[in-house]
PDB file of N, CA and C in Angstrom:
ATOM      1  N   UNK A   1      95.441 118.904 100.352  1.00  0.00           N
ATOM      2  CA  UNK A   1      94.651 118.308 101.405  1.00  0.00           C
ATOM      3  C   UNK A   1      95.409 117.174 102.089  1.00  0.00           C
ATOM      4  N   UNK A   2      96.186 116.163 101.393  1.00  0.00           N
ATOM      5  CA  UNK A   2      96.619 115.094 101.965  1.00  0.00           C
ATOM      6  C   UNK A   2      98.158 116.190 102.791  1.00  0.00           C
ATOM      7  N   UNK A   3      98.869 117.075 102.478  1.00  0.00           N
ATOM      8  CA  UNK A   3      99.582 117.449 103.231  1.00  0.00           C
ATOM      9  C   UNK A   3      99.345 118.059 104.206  1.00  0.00           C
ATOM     10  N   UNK A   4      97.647 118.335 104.394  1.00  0.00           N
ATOM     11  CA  UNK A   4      97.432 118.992 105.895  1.00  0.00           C
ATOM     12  C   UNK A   4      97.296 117.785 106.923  1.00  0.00           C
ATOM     13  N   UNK A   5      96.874 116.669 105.933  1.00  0.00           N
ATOM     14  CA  UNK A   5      96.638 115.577 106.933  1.00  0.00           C
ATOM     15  C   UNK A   5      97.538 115.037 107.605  1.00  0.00           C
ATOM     16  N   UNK A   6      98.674 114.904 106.214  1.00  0.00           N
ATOM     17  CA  UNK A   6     100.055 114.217 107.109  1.00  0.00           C
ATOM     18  C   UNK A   6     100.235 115.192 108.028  1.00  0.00           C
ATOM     19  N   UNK A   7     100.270 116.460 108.458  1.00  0.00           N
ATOM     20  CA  UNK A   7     101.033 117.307 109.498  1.00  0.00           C
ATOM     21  C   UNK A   7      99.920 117.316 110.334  1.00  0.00           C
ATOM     22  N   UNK A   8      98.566 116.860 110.262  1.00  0.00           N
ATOM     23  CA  UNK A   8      98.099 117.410 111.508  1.00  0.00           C
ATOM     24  C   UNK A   8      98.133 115.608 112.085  1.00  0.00           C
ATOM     25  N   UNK A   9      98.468 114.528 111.595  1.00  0.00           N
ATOM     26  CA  UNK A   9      98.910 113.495 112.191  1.00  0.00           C
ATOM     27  C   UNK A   9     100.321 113.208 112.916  1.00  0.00           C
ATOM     28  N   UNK A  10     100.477 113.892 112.447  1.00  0.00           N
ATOM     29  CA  UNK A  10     102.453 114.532 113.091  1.00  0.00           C
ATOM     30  C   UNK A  10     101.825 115.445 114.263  1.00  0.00           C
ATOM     31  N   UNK A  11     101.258 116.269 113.995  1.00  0.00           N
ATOM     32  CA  UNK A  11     101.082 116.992 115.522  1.00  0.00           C
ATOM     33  C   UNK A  11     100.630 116.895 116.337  1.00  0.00           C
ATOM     34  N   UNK A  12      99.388 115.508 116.363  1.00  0.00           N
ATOM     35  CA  UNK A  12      98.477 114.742 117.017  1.00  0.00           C
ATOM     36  C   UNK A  12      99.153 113.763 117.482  1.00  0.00           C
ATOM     37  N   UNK A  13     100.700 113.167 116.787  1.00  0.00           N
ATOM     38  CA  UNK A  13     101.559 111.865 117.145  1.00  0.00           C
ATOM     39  C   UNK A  13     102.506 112.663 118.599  1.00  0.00           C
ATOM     40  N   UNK A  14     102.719 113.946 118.449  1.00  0.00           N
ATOM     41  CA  UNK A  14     103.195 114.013 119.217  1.00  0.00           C
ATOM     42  C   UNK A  14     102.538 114.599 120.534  1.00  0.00           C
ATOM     43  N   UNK A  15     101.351 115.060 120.474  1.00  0.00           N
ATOM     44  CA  UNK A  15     100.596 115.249 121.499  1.00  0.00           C
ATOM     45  C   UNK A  15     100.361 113.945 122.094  1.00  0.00           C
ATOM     46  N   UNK A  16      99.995 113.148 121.371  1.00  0.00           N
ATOM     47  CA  UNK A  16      99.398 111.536 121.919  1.00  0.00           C
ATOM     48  C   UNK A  16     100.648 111.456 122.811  1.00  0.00           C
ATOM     49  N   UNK A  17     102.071 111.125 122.050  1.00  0.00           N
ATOM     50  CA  UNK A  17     103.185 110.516 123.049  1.00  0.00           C
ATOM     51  C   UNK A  17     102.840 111.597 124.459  1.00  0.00           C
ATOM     52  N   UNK A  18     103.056 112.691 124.475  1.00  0.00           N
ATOM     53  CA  UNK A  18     102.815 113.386 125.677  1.00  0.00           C
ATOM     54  C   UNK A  18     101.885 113.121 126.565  1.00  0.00           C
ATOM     55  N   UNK A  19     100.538 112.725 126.176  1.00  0.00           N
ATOM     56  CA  UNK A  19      99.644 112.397 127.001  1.00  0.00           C
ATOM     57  C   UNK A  19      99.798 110.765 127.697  1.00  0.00           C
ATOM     58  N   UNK A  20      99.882 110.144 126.780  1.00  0.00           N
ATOM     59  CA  UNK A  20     100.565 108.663 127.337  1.00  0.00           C
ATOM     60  C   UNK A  20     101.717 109.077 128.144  1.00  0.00           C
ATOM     61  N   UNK A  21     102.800 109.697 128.332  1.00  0.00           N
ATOM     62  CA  UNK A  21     103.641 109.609 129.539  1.00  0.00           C
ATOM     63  C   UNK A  21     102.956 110.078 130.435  1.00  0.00           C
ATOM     64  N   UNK A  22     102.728 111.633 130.172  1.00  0.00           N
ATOM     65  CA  UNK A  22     101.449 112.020 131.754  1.00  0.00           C
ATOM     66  C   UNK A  22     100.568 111.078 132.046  1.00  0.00           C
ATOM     67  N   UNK A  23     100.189 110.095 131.553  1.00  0.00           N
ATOM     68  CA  UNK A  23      98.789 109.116 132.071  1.00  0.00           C
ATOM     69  C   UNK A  23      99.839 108.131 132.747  1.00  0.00           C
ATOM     70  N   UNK A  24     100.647 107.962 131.846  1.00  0.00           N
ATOM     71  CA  UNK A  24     101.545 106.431 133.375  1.00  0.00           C
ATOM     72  C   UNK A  24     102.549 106.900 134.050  1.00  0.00           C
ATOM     73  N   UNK A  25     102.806 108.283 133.930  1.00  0.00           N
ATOM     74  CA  UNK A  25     103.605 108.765 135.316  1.00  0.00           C
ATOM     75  C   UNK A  25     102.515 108.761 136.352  1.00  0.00           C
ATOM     76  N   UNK A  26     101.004 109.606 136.189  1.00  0.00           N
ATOM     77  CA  UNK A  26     100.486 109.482 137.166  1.00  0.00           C
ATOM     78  C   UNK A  26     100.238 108.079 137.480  1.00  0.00           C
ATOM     79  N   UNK A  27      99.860 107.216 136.621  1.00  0.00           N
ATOM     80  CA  UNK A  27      98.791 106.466 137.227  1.00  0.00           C
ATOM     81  C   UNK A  27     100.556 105.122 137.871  1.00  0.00           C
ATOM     82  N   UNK A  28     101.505 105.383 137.628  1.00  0.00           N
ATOM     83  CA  UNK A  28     102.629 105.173 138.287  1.00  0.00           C
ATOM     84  C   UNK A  28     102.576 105.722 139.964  1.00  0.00           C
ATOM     85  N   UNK A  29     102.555 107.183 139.949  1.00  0.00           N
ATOM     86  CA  UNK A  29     102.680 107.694 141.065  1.00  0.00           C
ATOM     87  C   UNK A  29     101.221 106.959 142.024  1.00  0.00           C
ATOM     88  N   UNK A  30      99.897 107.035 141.217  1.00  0.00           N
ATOM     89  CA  UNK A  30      98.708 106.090 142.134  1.00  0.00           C
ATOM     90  C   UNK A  30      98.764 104.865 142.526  1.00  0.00           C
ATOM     91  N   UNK A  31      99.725 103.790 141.666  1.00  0.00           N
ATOM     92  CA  UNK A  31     100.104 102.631 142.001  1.00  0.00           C
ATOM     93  C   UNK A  31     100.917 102.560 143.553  1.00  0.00           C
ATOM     94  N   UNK A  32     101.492 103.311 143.199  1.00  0.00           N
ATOM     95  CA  UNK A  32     102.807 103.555 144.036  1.00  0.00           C
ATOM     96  C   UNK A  32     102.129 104.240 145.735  1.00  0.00           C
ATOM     97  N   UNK A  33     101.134 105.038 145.560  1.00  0.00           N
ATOM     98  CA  UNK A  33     100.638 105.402 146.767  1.00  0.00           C
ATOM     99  C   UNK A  33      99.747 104.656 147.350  1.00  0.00           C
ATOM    100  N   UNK A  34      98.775 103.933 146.802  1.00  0.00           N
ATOM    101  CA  UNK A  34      98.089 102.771 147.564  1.00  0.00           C
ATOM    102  C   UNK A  34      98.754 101.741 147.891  1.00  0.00           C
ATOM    103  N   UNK A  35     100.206 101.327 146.963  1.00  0.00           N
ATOM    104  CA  UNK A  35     100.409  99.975 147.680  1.00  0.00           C
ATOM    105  C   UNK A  35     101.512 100.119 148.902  1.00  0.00           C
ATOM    106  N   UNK A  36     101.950 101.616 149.503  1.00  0.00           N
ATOM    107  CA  UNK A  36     102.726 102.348 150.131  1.00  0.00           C
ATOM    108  C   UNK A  36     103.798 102.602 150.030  1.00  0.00           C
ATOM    109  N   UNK A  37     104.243 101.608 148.880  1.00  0.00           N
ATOM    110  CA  UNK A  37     105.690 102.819 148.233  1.00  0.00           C
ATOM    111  C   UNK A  37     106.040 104.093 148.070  1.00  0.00           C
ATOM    112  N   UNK A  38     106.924 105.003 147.904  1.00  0.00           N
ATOM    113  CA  UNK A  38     106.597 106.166 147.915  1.00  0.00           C
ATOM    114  C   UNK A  38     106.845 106.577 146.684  1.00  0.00           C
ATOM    115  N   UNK A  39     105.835 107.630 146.666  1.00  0.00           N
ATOM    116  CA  UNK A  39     105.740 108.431 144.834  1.00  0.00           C
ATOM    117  C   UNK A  39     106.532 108.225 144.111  1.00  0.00           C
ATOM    118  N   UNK A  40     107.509 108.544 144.603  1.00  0.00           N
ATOM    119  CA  UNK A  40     108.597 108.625 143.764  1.00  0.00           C
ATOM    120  C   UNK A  40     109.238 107.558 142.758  1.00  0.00           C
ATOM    121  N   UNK A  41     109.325 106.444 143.438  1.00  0.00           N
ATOM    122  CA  UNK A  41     109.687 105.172 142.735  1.00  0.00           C
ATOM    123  C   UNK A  41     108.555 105.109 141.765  1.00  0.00           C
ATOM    124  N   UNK A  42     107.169 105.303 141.802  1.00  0.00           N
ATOM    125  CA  UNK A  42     106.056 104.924 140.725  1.00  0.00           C
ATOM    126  C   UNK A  42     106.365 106.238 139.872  1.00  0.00           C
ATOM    127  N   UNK A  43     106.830 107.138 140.225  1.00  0.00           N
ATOM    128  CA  UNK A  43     106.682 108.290 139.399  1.00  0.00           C
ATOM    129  C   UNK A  43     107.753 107.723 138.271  1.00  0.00           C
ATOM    130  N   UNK A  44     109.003 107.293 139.100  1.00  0.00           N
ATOM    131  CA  UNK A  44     110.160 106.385 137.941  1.00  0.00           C
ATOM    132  C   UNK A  44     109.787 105.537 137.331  1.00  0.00           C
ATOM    133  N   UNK A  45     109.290 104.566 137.615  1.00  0.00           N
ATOM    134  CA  UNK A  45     108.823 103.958 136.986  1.00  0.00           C
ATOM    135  C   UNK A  45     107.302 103.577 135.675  1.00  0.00           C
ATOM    136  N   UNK A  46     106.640 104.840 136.201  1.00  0.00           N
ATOM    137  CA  UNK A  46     105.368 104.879 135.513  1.00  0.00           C
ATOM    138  C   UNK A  46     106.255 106.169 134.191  1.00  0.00           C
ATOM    139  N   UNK A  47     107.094 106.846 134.606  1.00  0.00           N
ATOM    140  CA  UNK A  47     107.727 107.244 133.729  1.00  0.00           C
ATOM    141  C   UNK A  47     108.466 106.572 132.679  1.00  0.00           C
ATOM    142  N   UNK A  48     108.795 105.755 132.790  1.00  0.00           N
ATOM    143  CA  UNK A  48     109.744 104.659 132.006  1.00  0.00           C
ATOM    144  C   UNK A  48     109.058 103.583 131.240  1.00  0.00           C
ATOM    145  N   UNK A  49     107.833 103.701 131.805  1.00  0.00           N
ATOM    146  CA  UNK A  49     106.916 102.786 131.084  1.00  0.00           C
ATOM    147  C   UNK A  49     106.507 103.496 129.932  1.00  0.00           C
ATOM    148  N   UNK A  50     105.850 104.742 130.455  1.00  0.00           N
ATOM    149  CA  UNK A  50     105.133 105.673 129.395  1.00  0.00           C
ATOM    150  C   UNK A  50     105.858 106.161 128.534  1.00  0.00           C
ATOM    151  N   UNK A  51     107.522 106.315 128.400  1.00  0.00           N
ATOM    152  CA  UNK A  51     108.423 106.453 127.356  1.00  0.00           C
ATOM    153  C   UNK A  51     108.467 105.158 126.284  1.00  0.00           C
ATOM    154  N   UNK A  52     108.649 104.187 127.045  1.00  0.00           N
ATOM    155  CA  UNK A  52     108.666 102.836 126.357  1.00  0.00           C
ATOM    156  C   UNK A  52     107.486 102.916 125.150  1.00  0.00           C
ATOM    157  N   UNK A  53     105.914 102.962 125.752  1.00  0.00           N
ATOM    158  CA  UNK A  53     105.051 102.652 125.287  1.00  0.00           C
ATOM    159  C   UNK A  53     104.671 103.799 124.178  1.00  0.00           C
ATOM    160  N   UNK A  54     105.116 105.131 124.650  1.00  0.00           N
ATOM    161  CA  UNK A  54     104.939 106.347 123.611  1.00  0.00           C
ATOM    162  C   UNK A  54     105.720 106.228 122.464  1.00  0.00           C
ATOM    163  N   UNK A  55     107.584 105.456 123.224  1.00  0.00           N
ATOM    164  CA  UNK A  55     108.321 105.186 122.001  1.00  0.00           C
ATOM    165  C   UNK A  55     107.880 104.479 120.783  1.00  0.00           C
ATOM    166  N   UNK A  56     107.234 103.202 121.385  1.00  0.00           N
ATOM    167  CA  UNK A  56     106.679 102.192 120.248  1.00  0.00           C
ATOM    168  C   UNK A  56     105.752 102.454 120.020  1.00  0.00           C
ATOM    169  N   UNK A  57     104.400 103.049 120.405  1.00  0.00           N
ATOM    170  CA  UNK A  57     103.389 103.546 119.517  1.00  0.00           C
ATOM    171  C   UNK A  57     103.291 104.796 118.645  1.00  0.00           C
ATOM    172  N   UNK A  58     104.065 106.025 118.997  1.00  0.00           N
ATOM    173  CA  UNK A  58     104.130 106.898 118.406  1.00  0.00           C
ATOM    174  C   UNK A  58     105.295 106.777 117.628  1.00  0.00           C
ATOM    175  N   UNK A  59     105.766 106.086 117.875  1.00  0.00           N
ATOM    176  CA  UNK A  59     107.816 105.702 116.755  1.00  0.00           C
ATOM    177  C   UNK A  59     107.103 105.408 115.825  1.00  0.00           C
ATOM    178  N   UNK A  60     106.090 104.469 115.710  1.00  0.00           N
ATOM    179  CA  UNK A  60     105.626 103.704 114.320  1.00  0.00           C
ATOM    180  C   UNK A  60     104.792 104.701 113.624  1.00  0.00           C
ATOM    181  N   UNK A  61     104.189 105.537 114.155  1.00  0.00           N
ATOM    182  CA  UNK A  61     103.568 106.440 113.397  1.00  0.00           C
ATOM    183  C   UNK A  61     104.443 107.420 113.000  1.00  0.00           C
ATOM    184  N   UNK A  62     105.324 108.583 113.752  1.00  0.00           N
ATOM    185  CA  UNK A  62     106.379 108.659 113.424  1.00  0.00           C
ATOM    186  C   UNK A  62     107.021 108.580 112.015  1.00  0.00           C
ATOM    187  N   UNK A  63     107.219 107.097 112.306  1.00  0.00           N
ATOM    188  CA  UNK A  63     108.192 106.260 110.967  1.00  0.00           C
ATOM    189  C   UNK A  63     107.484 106.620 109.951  1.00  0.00           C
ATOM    190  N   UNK A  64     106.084 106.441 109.626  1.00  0.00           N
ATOM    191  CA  UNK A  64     105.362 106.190 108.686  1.00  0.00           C
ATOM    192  C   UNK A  64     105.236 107.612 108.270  1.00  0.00           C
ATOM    193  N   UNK A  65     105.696 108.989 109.233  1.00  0.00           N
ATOM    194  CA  UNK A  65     105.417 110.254 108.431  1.00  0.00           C
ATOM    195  C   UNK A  65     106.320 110.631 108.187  1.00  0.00           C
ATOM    196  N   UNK A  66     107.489 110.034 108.277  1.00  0.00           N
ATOM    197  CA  UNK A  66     109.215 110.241 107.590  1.00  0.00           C
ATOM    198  C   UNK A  66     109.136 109.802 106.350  1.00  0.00           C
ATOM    199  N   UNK A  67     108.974 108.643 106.382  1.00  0.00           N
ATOM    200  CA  UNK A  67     108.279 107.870 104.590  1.00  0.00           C
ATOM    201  C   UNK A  67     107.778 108.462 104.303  1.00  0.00           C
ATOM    202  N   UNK A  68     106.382 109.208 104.683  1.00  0.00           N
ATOM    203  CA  UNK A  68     106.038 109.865 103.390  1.00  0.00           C
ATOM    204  C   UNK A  68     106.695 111.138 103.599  1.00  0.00           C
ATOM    205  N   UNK A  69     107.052 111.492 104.421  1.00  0.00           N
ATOM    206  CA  UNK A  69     107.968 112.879 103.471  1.00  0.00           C
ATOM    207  C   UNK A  69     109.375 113.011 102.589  1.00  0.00           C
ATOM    208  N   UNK A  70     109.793 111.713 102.845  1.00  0.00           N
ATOM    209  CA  UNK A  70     110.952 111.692 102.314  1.00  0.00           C
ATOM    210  C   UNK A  70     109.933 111.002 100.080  1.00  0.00           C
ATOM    211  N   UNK A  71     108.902 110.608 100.735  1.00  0.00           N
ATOM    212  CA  UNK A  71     107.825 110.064  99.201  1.00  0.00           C
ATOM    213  C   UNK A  71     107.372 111.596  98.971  1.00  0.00           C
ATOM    214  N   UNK A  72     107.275 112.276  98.877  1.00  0.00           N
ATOM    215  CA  UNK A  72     106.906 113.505  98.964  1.00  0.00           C
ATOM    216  C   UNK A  72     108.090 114.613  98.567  1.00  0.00           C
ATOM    217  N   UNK A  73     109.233 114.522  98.660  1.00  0.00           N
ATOM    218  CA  UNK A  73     110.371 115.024  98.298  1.00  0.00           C
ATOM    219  C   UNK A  73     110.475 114.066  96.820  1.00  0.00           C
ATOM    220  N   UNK A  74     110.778 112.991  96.663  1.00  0.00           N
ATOM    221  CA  UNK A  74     111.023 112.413  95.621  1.00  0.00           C
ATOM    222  C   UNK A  74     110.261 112.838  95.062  1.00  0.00           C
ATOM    223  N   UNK A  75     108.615 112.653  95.184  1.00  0.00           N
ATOM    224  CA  UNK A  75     107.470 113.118  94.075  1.00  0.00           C
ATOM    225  C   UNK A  75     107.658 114.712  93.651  1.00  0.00           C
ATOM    226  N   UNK A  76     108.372 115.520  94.084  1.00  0.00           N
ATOM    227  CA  UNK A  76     108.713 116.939  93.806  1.00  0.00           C
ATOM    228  C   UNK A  76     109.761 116.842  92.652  1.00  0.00           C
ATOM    229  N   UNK A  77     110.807 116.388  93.385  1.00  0.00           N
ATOM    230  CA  UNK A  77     111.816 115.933  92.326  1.00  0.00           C
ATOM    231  C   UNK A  77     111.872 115.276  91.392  1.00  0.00           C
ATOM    232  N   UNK A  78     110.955 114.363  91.540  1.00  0.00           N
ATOM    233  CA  UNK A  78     110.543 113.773  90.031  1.00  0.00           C
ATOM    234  C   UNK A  78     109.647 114.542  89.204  1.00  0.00           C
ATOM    235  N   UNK A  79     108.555 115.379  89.275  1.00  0.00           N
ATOM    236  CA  UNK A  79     107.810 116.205  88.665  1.00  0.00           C
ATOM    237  C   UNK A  79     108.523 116.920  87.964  1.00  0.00           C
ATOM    238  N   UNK A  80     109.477 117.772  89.024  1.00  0.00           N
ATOM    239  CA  UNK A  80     110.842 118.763  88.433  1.00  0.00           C
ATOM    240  C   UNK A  80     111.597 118.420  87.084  1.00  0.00           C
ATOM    241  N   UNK A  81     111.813 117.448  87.866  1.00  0.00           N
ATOM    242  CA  UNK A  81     113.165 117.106  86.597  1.00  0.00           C
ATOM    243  C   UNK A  81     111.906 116.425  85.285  1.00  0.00           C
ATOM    244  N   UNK A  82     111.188 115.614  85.486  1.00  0.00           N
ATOM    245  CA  UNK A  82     110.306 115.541  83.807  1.00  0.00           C
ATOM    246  C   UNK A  82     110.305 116.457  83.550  1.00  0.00           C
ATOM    247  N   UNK A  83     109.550 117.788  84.243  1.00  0.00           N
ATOM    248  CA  UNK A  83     109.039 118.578  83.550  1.00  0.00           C
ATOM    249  C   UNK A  83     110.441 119.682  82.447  1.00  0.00           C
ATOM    250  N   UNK A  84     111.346 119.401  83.005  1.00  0.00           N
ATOM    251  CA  UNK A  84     112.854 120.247  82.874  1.00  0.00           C
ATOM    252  C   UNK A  84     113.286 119.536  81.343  1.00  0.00           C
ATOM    253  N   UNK A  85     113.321 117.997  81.724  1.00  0.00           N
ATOM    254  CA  UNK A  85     114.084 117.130  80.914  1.00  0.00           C
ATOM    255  C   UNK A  85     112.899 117.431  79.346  1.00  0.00           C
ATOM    256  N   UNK A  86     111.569 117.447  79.654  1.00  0.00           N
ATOM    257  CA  UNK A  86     110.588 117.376  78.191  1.00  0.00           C
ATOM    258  C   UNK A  86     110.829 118.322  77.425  1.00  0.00           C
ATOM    259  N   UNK A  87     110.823 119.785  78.065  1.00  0.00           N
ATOM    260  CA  UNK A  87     111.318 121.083  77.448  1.00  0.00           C
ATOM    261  C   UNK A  87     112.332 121.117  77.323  1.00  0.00           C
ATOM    262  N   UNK A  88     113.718 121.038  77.812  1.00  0.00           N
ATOM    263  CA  UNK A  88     114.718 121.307  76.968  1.00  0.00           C
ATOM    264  C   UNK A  88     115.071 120.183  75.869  1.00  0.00           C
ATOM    265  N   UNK A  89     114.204 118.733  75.836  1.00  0.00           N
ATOM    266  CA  UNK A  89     115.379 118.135  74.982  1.00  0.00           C
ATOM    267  C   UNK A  89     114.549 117.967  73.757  1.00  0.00           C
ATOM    268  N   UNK A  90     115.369 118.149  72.284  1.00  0.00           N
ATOM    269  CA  UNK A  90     114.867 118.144  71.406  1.00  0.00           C
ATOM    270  C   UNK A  90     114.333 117.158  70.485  1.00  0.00           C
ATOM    271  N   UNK A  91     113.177 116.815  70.068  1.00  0.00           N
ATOM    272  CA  UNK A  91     112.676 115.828  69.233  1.00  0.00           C
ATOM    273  C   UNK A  91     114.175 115.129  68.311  1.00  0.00           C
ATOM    274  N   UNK A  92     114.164 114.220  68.796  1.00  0.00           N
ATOM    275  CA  UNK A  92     115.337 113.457  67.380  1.00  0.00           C
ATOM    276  C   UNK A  92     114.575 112.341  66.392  1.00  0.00           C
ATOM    277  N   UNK A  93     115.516 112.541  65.621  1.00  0.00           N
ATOM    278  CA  UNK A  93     114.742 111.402  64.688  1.00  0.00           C
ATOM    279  C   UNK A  93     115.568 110.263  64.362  1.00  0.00           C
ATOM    280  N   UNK A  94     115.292 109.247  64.637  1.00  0.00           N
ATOM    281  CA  UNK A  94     115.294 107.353  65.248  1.00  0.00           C
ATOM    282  C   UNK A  94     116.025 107.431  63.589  1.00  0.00           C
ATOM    283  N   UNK A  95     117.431 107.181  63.098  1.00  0.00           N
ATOM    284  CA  UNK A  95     118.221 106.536  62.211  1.00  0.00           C
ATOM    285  C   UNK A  95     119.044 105.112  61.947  1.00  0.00           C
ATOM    286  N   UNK A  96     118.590 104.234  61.571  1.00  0.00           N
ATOM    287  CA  UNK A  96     118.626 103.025  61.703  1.00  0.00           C
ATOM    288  C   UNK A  96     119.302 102.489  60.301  1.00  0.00           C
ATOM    289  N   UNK A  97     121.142 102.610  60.697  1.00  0.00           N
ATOM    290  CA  UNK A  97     122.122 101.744  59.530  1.00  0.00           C
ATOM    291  C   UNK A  97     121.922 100.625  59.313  1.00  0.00           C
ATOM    292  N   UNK A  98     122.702 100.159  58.070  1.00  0.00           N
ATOM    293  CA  UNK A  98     122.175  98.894  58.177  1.00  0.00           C
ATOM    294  C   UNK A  98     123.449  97.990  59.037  1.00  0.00           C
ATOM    295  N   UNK A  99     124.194  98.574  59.958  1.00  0.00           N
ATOM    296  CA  UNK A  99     125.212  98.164  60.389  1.00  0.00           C
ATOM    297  C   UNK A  99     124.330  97.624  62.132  1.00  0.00           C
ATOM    298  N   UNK A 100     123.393  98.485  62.070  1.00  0.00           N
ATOM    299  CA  UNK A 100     122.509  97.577  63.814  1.00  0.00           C
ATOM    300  C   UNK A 100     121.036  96.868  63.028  1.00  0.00           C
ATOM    301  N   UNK A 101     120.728  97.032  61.631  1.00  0.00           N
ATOM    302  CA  UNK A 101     119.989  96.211  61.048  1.00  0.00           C
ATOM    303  C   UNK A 101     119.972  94.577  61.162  1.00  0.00           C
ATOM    304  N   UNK A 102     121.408  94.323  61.907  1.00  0.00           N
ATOM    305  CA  UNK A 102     121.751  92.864  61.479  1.00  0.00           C
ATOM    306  C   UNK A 102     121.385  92.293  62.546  1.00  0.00           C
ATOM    307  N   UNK A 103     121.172  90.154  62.294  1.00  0.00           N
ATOM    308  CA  UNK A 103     120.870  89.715  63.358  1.00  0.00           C
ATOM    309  C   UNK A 103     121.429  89.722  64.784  1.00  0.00           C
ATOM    310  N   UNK A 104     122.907  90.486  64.257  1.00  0.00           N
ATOM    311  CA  UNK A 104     124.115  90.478  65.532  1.00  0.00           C
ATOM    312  C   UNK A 104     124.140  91.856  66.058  1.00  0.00           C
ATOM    313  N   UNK A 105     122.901  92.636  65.292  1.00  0.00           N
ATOM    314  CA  UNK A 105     122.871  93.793  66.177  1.00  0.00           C
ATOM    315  C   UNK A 105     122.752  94.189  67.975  1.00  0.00           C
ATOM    316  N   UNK A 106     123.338  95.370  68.232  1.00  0.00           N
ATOM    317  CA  UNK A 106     123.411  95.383  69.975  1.00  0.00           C
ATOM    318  C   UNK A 106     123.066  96.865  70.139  1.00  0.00           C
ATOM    319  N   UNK A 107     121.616  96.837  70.054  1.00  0.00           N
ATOM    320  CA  UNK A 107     120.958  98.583  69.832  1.00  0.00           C
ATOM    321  C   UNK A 107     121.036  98.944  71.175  1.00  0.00           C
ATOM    322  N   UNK A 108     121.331  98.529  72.848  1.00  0.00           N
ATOM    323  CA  UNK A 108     121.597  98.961  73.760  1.00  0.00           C
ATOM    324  C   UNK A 108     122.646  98.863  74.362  1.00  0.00           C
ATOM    325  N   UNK A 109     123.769  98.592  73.532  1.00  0.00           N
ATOM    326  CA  UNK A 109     125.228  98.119  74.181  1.00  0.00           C
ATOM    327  C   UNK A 109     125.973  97.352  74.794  1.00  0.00           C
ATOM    328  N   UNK A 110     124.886  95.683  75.147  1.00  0.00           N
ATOM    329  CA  UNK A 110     125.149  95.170  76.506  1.00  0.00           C
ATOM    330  C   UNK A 110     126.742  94.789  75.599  1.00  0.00           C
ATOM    331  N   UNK A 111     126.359  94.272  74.646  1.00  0.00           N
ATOM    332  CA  UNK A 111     127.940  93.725  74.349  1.00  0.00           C
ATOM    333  C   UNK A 111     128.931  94.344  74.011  1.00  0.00           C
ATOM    334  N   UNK A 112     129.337  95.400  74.224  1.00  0.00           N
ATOM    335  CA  UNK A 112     130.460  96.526  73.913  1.00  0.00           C
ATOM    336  C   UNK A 112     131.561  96.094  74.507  1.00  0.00           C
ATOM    337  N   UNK A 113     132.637  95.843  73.750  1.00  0.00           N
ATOM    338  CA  UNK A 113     133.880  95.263  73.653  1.00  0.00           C
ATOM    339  C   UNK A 113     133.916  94.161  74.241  1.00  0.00           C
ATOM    340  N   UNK A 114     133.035  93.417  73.989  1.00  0.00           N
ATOM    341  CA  UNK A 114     133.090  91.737  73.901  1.00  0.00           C
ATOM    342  C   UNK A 114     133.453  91.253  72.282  1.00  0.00           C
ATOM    343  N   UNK A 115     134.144  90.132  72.187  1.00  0.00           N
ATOM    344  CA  UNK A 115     134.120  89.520  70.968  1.00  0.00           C
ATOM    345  C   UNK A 115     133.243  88.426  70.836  1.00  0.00           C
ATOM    346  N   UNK A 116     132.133  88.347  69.505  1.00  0.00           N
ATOM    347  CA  UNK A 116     131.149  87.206  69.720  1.00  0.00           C
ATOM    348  C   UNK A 116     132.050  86.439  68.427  1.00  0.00           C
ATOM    349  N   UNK A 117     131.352  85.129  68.634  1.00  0.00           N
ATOM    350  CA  UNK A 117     131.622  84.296  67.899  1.00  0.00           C
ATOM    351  C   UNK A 117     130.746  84.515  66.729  1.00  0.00           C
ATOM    352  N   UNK A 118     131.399  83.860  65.265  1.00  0.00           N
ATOM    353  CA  UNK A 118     131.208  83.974  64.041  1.00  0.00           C
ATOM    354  C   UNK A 118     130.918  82.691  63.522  1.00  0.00           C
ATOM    355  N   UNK A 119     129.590  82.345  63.315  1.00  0.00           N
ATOM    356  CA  UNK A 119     129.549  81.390  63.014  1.00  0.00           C
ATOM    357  C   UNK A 119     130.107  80.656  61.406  1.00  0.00           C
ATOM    358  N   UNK A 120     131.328  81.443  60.978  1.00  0.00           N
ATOM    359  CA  UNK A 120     131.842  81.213  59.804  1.00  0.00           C
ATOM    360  C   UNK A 120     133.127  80.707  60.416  1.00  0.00           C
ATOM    361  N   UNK A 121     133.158  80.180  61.253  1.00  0.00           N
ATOM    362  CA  UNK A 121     134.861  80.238  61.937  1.00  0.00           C
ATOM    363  C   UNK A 121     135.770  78.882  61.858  1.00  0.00           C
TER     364      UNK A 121
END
């Protein structure tokens, strides 16, 4: 359900931009004929507006349905690979020497080939 929504907001983002340029080309070209300029310049210009304004209102919506599809690819790929990584890997069982028993133990490695000091020294 939420993926019909994102696409029918994607197909509604881009109808909207379309209708916003047709509304200020014309209402460009109506500017342009009452104040006796000729069409043409309002048609340029009511065109250039309505790109502007389609850019930044429909860009941001847009943006926001790139994010989620690119959130939407990850959430695939992450499902994938748990589900891959649980089944193939095999139960182990946690063996604990008494060589990482100690207070100078380093059970995640940060200190690997560092030398610590001994407080016998």
């Amino acid at each position: 359900m939420n993926r019909l929504l994102a696409d029918a907001v994607v197909a509604l983002n881009q109808l909207g931009a379309l209708i916003i340029i047709v509304v200020c080309l014309l209402a460009g070209y109506g500017i342009a004929s009452r104040s006796g300029s000729p069409g043409g310049v309002g048609l340029f210009i009511g065109g250039f507006v309505g790109i502007f304004v389609a850019g930044f209102f429909c860009g941001i919506v847009a943006l926001l349905a790139l994010i989620e599809s690119h959130l939407r690819v990850l959430a695939e790929r992450t499902r994938k690979n748990t589900q891959t990584t649980a089944a193939s890997a095999p139960a182990r069982a946690s063996v604990t020497t008494s060589r990482d028993a100690g207070p100078n133990s380093d059970p995640w490695g940060i200190n690997k080939g560092r030398t610590t000091k001994s407080s016998a020294g």
